[in-house]
C-alpha atoms as a PDB file:
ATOM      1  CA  UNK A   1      46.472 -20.097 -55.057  1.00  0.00           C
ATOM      2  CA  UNK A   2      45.452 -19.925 -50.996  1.00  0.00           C
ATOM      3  CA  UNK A   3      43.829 -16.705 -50.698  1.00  0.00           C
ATOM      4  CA  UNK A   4      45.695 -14.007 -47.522  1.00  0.00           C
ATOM      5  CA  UNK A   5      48.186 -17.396 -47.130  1.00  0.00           C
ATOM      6  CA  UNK A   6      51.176 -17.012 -48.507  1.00  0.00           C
ATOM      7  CA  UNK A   7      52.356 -20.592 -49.354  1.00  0.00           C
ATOM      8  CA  UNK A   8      55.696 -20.777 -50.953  1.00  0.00           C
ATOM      9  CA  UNK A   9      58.726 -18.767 -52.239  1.00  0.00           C
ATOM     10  CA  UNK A  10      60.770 -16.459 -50.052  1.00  0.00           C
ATOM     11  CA  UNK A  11      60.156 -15.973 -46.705  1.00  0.00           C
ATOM     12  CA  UNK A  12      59.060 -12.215 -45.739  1.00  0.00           C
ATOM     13  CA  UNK A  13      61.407  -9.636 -45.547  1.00  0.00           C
ATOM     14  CA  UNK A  14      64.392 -11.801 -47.777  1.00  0.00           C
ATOM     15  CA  UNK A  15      65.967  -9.660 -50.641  1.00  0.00           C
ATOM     16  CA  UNK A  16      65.856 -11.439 -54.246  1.00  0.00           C
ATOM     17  CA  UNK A  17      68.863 -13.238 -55.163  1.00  0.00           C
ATOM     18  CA  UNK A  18      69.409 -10.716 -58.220  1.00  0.00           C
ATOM     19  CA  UNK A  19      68.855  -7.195 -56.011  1.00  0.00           C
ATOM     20  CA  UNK A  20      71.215  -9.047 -53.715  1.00  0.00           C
ATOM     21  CA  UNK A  21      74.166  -9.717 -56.147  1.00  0.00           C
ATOM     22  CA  UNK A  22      73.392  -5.945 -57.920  1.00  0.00           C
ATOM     23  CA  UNK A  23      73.654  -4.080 -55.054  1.00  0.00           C
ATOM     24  CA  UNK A  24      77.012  -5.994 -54.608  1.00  0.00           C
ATOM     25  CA  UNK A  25      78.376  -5.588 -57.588  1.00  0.00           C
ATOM     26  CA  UNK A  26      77.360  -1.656 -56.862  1.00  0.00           C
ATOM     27  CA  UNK A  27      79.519  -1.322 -54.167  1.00  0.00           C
ATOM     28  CA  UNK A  28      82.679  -2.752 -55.457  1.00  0.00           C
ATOM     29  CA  UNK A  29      82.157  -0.519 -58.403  1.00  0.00           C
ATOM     30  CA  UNK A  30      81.563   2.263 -56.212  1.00  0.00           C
ATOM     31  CA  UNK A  31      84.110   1.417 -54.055  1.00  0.00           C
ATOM     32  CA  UNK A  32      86.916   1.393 -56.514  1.00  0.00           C
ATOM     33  CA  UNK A  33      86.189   4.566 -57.934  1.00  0.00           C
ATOM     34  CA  UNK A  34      86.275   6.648 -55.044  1.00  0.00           C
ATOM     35  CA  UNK A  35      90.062   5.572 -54.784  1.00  0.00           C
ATOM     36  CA  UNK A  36      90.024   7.687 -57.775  1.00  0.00           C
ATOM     37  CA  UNK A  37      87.505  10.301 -56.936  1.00  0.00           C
ATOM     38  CA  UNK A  38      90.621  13.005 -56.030  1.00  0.00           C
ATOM     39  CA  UNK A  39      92.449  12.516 -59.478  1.00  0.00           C
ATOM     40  CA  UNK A  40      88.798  12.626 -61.266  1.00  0.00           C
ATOM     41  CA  UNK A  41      87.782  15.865 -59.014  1.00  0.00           C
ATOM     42  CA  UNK A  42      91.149  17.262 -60.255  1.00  0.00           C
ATOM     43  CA  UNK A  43      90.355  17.028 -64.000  1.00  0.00           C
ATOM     44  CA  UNK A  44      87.639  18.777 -63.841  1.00  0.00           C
ATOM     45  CA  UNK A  45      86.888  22.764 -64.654  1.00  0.00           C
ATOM     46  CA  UNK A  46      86.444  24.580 -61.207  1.00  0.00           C
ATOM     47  CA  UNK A  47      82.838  25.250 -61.994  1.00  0.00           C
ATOM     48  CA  UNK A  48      82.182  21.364 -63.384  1.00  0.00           C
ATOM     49  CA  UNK A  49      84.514  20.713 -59.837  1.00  0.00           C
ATOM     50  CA  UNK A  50      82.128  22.670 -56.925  1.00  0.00           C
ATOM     51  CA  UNK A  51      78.625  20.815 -58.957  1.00  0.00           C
ATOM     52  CA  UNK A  52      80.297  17.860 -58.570  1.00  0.00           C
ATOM     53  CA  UNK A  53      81.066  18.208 -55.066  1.00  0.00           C
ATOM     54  CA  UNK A  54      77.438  19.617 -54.138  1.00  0.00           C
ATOM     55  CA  UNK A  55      76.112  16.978 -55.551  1.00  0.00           C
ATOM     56  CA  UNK A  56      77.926  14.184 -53.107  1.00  0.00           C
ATOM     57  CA  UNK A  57      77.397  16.411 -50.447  1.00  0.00           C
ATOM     58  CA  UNK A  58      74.296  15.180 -49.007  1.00  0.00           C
ATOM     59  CA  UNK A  59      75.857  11.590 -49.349  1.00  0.00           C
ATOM     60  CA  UNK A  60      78.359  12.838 -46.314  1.00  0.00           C
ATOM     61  CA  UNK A  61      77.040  15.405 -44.507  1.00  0.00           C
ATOM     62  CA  UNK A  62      73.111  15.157 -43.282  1.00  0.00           C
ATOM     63  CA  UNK A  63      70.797  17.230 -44.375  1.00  0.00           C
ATOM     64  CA  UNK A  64      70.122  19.689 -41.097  1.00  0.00           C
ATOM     65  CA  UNK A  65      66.322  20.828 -40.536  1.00  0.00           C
ATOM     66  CA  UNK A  66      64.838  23.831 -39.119  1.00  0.00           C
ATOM     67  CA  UNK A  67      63.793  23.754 -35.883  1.00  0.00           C
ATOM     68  CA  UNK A  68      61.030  26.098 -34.552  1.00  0.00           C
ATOM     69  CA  UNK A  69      60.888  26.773 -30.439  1.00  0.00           C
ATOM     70  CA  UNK A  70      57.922  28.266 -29.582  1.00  0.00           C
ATOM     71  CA  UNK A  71      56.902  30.083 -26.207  1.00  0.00           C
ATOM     72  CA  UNK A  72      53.948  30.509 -24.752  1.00  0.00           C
ATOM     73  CA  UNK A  73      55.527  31.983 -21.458  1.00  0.00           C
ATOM     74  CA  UNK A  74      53.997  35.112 -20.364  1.00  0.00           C
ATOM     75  CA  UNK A  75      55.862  37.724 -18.098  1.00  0.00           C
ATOM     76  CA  UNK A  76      54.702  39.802 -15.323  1.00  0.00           C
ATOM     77  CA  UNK A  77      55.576  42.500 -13.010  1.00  0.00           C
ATOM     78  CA  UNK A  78      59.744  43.678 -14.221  1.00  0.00           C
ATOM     79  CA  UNK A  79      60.188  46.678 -12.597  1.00  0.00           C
ATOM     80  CA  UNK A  80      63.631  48.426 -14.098  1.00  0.00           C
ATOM     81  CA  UNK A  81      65.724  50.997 -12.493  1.00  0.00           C
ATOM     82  CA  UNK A  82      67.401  53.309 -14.515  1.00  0.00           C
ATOM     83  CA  UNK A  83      70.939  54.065 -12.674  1.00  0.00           C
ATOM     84  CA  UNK A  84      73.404  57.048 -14.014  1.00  0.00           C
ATOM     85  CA  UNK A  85      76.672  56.616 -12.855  1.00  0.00           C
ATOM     86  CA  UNK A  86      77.596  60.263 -13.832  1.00  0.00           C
ATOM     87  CA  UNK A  87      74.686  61.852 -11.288  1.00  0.00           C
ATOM     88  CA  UNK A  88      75.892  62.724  -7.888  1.00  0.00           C
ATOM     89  CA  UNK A  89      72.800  61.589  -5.030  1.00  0.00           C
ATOM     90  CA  UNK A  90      74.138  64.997  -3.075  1.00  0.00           C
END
């Protein structure tokens, strides 16, 4: 065997004939079965119901990460005036 040169089999980057046909078969079984997700969902206790449905939750709605601004602004010279409607200037 040439060593660093690969000199035969798949070329780079090509899935395996088996992962390819598995991940196939995946999604028709997948795919069937959420047709029936709403009766299964229904069968279920309430409790056994909301774990279900956090569980597929990150499948549909992305995960959202914190964001952190910071500011390194720095503020000089605010003068405020203080005005009371209620005083008379007389």
């Amino acid at each position: 065997m040439a060593t660093g040169i690969k000199t035969g089999g798949r070329a780079k980057g090509t899935l395996n004939r088996t992962t390819t046909e598995t991940k196939e078969l995946l999604q028709n079984i997948v795919s069937k079965e959420l047709d029936n997700i709403v009766v299964l969902l229904e069968k279920l206790e309430p409790k056994e119901r909301i774990d279900a449905i956090i569980k597929l939750l990150p499948y549909i709605v992305p995960k959202q990460q914190e964001i952190a601004l910071e500011s390194k602004a720095t503020v000089s010279g605010i003068t405020v005036t203080i005005i009371n409607p209620n005083e008379d200037d007389n």
